[in-house]
C-alpha atoms as a PDB file:
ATOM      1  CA  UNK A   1     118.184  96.289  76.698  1.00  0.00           C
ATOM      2  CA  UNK A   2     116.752  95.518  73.064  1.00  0.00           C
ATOM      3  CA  UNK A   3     116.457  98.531  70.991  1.00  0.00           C
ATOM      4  CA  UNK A   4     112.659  98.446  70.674  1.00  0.00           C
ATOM      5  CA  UNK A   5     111.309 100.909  73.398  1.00  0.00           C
ATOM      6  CA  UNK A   6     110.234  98.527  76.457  1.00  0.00           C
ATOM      7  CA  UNK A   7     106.622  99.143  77.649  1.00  0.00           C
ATOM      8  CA  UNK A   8     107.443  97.920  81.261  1.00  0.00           C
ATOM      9  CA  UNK A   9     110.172  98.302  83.834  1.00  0.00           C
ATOM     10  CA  UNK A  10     110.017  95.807  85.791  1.00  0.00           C
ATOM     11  CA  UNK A  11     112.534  96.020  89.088  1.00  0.00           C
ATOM     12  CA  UNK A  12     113.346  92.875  90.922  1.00  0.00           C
ATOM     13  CA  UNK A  13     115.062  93.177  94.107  1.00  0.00           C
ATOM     14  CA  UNK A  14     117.876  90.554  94.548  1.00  0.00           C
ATOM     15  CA  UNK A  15     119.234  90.143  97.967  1.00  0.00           C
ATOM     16  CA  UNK A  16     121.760  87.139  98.245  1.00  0.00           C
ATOM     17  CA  UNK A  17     119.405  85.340  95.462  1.00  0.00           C
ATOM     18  CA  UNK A  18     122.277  83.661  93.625  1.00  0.00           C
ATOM     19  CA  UNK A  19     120.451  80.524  93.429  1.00  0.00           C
ATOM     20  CA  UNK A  20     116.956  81.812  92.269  1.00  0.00           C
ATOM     21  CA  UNK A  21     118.272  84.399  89.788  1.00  0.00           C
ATOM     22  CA  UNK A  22     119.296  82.190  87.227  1.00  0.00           C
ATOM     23  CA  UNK A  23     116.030  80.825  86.801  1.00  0.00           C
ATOM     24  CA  UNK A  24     113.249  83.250  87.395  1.00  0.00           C
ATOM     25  CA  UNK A  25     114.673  86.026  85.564  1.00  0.00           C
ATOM     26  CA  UNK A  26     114.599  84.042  82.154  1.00  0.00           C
ATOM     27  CA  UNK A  27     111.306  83.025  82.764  1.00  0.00           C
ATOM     28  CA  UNK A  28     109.758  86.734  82.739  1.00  0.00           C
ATOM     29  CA  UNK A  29     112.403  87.606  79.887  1.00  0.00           C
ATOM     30  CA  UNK A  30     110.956  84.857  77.808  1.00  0.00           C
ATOM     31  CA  UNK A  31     106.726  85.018  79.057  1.00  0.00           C
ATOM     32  CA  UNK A  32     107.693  89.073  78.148  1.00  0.00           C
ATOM     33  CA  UNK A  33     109.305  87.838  74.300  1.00  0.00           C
ATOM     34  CA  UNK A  34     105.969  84.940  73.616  1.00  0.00           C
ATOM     35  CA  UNK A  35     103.022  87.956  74.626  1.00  0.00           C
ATOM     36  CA  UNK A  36     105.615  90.321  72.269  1.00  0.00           C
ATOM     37  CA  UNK A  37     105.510  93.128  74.891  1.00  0.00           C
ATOM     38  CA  UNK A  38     108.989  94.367  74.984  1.00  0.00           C
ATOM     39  CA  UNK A  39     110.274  94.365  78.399  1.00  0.00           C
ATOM     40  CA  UNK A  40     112.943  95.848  80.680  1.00  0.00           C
ATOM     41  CA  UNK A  41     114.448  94.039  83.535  1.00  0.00           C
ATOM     42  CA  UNK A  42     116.002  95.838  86.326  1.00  0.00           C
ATOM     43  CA  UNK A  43     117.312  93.160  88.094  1.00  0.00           C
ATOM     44  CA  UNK A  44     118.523  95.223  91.557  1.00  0.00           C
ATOM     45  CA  UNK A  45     121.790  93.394  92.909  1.00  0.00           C
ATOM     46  CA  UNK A  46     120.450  94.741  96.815  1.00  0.00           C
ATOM     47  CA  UNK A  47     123.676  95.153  98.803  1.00  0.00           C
ATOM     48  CA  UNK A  48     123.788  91.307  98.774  1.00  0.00           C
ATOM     49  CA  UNK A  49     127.011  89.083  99.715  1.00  0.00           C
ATOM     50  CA  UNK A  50     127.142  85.994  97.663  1.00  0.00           C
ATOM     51  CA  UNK A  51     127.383  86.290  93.836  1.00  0.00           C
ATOM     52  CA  UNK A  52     124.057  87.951  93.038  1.00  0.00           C
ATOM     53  CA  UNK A  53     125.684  90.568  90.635  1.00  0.00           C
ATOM     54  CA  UNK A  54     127.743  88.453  88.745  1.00  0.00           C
ATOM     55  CA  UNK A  55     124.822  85.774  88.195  1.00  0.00           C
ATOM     56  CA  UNK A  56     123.029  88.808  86.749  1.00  0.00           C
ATOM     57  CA  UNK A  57     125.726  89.717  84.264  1.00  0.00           C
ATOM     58  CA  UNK A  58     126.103  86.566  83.471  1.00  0.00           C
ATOM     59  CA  UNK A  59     122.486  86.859  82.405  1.00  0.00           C
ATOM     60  CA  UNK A  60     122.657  90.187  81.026  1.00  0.00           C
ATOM     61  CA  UNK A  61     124.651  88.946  78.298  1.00  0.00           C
ATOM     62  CA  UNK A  62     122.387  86.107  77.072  1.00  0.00           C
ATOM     63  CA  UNK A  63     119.409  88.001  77.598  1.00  0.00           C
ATOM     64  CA  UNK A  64     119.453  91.487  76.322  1.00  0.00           C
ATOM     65  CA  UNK A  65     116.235  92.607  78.177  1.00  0.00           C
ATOM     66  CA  UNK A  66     117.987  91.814  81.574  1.00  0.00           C
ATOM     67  CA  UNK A  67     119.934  95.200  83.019  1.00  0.00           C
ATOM     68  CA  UNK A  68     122.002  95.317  86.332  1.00  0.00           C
ATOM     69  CA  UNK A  69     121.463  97.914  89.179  1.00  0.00           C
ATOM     70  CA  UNK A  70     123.795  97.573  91.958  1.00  0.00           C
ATOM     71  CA  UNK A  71     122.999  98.795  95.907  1.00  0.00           C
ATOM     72  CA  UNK A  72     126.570  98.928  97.240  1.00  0.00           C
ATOM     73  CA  UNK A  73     125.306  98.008 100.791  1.00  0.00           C
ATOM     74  CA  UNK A  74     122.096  96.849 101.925  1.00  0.00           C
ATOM     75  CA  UNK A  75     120.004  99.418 103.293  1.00  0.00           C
ATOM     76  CA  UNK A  76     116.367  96.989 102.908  1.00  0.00           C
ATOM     77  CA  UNK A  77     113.638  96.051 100.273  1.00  0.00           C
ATOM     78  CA  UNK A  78     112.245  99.004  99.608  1.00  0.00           C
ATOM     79  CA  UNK A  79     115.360 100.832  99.162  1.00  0.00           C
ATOM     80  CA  UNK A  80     116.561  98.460  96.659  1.00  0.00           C
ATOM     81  CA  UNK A  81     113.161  98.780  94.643  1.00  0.00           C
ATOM     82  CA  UNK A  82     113.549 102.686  94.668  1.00  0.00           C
ATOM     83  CA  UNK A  83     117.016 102.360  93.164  1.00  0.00           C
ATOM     84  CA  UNK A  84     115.656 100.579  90.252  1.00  0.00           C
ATOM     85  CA  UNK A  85     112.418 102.485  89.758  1.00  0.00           C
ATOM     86  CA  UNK A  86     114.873 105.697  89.358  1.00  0.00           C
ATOM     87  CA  UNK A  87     116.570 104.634  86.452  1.00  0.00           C
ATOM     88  CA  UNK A  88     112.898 102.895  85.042  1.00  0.00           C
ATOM     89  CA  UNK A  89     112.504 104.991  81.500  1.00  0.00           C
ATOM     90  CA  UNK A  90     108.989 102.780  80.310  1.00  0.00           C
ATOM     91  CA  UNK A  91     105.666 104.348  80.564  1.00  0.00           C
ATOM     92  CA  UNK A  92     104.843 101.496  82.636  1.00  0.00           C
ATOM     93  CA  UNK A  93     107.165 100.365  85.777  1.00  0.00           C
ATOM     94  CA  UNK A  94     106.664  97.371  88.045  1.00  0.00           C
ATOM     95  CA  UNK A  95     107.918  95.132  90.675  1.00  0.00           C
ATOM     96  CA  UNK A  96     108.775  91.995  91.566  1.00  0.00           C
ATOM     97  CA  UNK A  97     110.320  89.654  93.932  1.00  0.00           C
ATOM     98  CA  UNK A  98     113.337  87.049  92.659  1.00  0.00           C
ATOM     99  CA  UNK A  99     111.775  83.931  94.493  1.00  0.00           C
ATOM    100  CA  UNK A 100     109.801  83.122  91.492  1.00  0.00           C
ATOM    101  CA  UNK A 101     106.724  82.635  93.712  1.00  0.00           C
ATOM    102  CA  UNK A 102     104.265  83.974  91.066  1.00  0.00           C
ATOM    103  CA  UNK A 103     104.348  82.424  87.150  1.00  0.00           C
ATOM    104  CA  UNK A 104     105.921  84.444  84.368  1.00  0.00           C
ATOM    105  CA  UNK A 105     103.055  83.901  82.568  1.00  0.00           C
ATOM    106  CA  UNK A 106     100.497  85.971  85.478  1.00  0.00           C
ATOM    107  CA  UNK A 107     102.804  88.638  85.156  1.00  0.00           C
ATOM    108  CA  UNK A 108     102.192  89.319  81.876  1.00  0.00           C
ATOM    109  CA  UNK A 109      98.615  88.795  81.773  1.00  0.00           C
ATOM    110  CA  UNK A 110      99.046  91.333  85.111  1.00  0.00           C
ATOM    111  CA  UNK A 111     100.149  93.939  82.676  1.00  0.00           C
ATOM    112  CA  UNK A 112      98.499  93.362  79.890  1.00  0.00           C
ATOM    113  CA  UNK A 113      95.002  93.697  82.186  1.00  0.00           C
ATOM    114  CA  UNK A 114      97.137  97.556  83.534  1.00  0.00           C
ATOM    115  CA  UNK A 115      97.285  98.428  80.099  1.00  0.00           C
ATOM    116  CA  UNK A 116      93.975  97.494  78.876  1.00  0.00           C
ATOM    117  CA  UNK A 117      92.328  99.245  81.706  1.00  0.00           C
ATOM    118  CA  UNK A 118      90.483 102.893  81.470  1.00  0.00           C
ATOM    119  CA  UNK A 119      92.120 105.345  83.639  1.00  0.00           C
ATOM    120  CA  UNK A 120      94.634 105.460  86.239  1.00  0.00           C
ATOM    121  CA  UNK A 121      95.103 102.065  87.902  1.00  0.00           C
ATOM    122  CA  UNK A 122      97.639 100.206  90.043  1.00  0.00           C
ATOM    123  CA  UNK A 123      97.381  96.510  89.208  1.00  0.00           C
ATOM    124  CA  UNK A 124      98.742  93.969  91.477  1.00  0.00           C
ATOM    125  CA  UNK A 125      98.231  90.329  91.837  1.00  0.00           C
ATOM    126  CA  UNK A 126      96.640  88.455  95.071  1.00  0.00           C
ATOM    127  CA  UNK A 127      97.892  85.277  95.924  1.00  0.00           C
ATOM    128  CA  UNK A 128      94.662  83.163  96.537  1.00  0.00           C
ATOM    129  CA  UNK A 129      96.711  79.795  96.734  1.00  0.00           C
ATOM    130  CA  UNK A 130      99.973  79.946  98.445  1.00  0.00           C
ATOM    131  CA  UNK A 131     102.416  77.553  99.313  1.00  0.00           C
ATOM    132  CA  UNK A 132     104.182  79.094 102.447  1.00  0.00           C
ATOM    133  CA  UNK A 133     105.213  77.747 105.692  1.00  0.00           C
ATOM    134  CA  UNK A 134     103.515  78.118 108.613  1.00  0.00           C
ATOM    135  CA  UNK A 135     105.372  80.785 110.189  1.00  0.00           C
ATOM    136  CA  UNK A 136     104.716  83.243 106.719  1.00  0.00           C
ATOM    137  CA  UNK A 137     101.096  82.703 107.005  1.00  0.00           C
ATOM    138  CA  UNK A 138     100.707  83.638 110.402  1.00  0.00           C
ATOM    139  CA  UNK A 139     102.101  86.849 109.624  1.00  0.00           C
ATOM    140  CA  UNK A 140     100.532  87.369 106.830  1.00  0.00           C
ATOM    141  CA  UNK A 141      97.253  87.329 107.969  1.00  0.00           C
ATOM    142  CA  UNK A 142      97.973  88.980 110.997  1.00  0.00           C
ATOM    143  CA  UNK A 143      99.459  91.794 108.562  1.00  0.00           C
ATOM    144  CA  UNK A 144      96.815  91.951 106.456  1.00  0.00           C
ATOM    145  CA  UNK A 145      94.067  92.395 109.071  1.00  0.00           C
ATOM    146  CA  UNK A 146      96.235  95.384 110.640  1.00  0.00           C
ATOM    147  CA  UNK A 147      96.300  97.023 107.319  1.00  0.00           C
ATOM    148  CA  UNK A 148      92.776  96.649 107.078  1.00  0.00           C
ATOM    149  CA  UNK A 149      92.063  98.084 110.595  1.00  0.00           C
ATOM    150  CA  UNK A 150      93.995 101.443 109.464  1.00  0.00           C
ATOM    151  CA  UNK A 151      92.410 101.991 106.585  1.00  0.00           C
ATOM    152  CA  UNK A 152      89.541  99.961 105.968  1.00  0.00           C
ATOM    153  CA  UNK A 153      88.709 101.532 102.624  1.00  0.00           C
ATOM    154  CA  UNK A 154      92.044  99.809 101.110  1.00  0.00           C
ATOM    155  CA  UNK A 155      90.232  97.307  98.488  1.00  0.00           C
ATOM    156  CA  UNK A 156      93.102  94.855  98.950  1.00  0.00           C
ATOM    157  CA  UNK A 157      93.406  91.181 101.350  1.00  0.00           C
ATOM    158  CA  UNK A 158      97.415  90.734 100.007  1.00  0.00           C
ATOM    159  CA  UNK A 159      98.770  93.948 100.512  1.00  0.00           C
ATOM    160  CA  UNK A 160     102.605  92.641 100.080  1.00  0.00           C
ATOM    161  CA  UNK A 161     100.709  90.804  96.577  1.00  0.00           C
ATOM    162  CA  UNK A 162     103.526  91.257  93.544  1.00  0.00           C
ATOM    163  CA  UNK A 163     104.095  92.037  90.966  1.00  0.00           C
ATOM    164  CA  UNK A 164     102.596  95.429  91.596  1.00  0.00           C
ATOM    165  CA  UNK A 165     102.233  97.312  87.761  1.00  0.00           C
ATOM    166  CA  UNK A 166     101.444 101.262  87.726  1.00  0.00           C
ATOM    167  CA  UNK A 167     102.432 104.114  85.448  1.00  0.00           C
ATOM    168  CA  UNK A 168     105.755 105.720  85.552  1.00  0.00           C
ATOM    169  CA  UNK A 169     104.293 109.472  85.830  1.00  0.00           C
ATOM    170  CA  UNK A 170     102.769 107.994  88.696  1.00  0.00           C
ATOM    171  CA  UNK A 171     106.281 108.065  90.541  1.00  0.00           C
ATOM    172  CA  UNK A 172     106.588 111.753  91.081  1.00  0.00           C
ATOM    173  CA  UNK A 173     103.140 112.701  92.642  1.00  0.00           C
ATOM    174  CA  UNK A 174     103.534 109.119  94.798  1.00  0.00           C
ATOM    175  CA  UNK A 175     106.929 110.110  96.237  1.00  0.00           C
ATOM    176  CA  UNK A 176     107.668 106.945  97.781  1.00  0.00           C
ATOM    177  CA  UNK A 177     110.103 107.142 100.474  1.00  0.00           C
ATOM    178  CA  UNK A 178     110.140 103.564 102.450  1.00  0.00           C
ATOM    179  CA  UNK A 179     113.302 102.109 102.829  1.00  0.00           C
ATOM    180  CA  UNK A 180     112.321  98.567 104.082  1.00  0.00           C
ATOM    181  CA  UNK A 181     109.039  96.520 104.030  1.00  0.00           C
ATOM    182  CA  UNK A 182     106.525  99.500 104.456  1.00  0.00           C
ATOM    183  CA  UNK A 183     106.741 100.396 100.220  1.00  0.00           C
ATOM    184  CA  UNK A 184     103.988  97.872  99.722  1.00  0.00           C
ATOM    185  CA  UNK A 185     101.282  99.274 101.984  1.00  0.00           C
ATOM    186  CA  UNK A 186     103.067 102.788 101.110  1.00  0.00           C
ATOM    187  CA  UNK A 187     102.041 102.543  97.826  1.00  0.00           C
ATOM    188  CA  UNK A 188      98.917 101.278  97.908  1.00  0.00           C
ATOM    189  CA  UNK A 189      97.690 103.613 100.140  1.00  0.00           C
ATOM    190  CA  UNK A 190      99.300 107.064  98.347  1.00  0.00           C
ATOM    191  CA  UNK A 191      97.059 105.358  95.479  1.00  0.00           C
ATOM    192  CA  UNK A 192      94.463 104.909  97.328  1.00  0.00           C
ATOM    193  CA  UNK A 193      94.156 108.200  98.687  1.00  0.00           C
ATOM    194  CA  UNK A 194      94.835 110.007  95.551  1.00  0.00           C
ATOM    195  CA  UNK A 195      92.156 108.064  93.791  1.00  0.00           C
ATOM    196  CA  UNK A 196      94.459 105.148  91.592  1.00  0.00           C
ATOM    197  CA  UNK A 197      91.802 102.210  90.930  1.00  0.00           C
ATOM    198  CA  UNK A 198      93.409  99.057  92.418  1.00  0.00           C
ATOM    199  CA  UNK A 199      93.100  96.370  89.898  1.00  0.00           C
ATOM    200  CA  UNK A 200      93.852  92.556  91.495  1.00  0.00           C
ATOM    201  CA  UNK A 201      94.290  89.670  89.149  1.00  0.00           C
ATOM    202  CA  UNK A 202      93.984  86.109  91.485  1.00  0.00           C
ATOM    203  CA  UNK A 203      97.091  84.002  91.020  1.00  0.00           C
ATOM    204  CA  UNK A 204      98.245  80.527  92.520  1.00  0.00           C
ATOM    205  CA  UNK A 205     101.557  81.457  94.611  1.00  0.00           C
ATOM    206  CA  UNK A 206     104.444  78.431  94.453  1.00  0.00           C
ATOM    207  CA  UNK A 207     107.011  77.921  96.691  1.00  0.00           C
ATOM    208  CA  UNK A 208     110.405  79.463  96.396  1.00  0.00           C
ATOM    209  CA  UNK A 209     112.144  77.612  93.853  1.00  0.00           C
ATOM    210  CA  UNK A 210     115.553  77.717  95.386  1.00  0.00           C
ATOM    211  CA  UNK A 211     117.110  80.389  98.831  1.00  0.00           C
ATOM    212  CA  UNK A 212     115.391  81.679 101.745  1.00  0.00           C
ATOM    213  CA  UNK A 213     112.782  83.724 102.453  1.00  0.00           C
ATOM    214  CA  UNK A 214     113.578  86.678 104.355  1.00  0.00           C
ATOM    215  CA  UNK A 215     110.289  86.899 106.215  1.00  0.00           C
ATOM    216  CA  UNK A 216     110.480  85.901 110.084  1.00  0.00           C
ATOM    217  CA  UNK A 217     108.246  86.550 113.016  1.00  0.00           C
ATOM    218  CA  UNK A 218     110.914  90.202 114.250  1.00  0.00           C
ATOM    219  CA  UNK A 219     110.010  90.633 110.551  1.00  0.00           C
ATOM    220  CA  UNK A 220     106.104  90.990 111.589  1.00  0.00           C
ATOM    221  CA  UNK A 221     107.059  93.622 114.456  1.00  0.00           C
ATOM    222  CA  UNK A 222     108.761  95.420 111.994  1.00  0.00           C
ATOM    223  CA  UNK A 223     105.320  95.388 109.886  1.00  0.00           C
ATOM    224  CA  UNK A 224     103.290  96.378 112.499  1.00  0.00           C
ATOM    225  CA  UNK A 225     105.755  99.352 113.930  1.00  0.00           C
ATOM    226  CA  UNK A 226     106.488 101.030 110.585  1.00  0.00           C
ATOM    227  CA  UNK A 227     102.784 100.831 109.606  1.00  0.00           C
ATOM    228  CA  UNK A 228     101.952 102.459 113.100  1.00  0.00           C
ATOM    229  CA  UNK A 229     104.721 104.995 112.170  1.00  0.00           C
ATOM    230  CA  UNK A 230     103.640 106.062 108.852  1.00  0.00           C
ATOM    231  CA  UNK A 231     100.302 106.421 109.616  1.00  0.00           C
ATOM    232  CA  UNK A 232     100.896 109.049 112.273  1.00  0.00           C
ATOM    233  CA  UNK A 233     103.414 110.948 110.887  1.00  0.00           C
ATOM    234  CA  UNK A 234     104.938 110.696 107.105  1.00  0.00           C
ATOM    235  CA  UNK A 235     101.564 109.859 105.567  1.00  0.00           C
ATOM    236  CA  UNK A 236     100.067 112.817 107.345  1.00  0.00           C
ATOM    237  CA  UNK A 237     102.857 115.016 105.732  1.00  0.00           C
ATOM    238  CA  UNK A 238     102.349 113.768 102.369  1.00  0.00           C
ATOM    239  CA  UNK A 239      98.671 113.785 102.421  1.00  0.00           C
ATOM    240  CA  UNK A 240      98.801 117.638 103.088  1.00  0.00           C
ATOM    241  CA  UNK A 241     100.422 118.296  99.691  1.00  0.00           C
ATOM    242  CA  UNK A 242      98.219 115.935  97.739  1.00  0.00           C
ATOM    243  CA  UNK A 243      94.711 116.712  98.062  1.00  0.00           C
ATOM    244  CA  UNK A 244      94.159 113.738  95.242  1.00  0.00           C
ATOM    245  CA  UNK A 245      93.390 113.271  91.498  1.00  0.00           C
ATOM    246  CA  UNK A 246      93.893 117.045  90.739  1.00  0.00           C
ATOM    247  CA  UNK A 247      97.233 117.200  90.519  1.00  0.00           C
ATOM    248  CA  UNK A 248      97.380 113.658  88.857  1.00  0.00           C
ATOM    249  CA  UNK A 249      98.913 113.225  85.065  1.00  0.00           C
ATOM    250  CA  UNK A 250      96.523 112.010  82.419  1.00  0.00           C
ATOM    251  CA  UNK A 251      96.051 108.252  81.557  1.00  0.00           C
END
């Protein structure tokens, strides 16, 4: 890290993303250096089993901004975003996925727009223009339109839409929990119901530069299970404790 105090921690979950590292994590480093907002990078080595960690050392070393966080063993996408948003120290934290999907440049005009904003918000980006196969677009939409049936007051139509940007004193009153894909609609809808204004900034989505997505149709059941899940049970729990803007830190 550089020894100005970054504004933004920004976690990227890296499972087996050898190949993509290398060049989306300069990217952000250097979009971060030209808007002169100083940034940290916790680039989360996610249990993975090619050379993901040492790619990011490598890294580490030419760009100072760049920090590794390793999950010994895989235990899913949210879990690996947790791990680096507990050793975040910026007032701001974010995330982001290593595919590159979204420019450098819309992620800092993403937090730039959180940071000029009055109040509490969450700001996140919605891919208006994507690239994706056919197979990811099915499920997206038939993701999105289940999120929208449970709770139709959720101002969002990309729910999994990232980078997501929100303030770190945010973390403890959230208490975000999800291990695997849920964290998304988790966190949007803990904002939600404690009153966080969702901010979405349109963006043109590319396709992966380089890997795999990890997105397949058993990935979909998943979705629709764990959403099923949480609003039934832990959601109920949590919202019993957190009546809403209250209890919420300052902006």
């Amino acid at each position: 890290m550089t020894d100005v105090q970054p504004v933004l921690s920004l976690v990227v979950p890296c499972y087996n993303e050898e190949r993509s590292v290398g060049h989306t994590l300069p990217r952000i480093v250097t979009a971060f250096r030209q808007g002169r907002h100083a940034l940290d990078l916790i680039a989360v080595d996610n249990g993975s089993t090619d050379g993901t960690a040492n790619e990011i050392l490598r890294l580490s070393k030419e760009y100072p901004e760049i920090r590794l966080c390793s999950v010994p063993v895989n235990q899913g996408y949210g879990y690996g975003i947790l791990a680096g948003l507990a050793a975040a120290t910026a007032p701001w934290v974010g995330m982001i996925p290593a595919d590159g999907q979204v420019d450098a440049e819309d992620v800092v005009r993403l937090y730039e727009a959180a940071d000029g904003a009055e109040g509490l918000v969450l700001a996140k980006v919605r891919r208006r223009f994507r690239m994706d196969g056919v197979t990811r677009k099915l499920v997206s939409i038939a993701y999105n339109g289940f999120v929208q049936l449970l709770w139709p007051g959720l101002r969002s139509l990309d729910i999994n839409g990232n980078p997501k940007i929100f303030p770190r004193s945010l973390l403890k009153p959230l208490e975000l929990e999800s291990h695997g894909w849920l964290l998304d609609p988790e966190l949007l809808v803990k904002c939600h119901h404690l009153g966080v204004r969702i901010l979405e900034l349109n963006v043109f989505a590319r396709m992966r530069g380089s890997g795999l997505s990890h997105v397949r149709f058993q990935t979909g059941w998943e979705f629709f299970y764990t959403l099923l899940a949480f609003r039934l049970g832990a959601l109920a729990r949590w919202k019993r404790g957190h009546p809403g803007l209250a209890e919420l830190p300052a902006a």
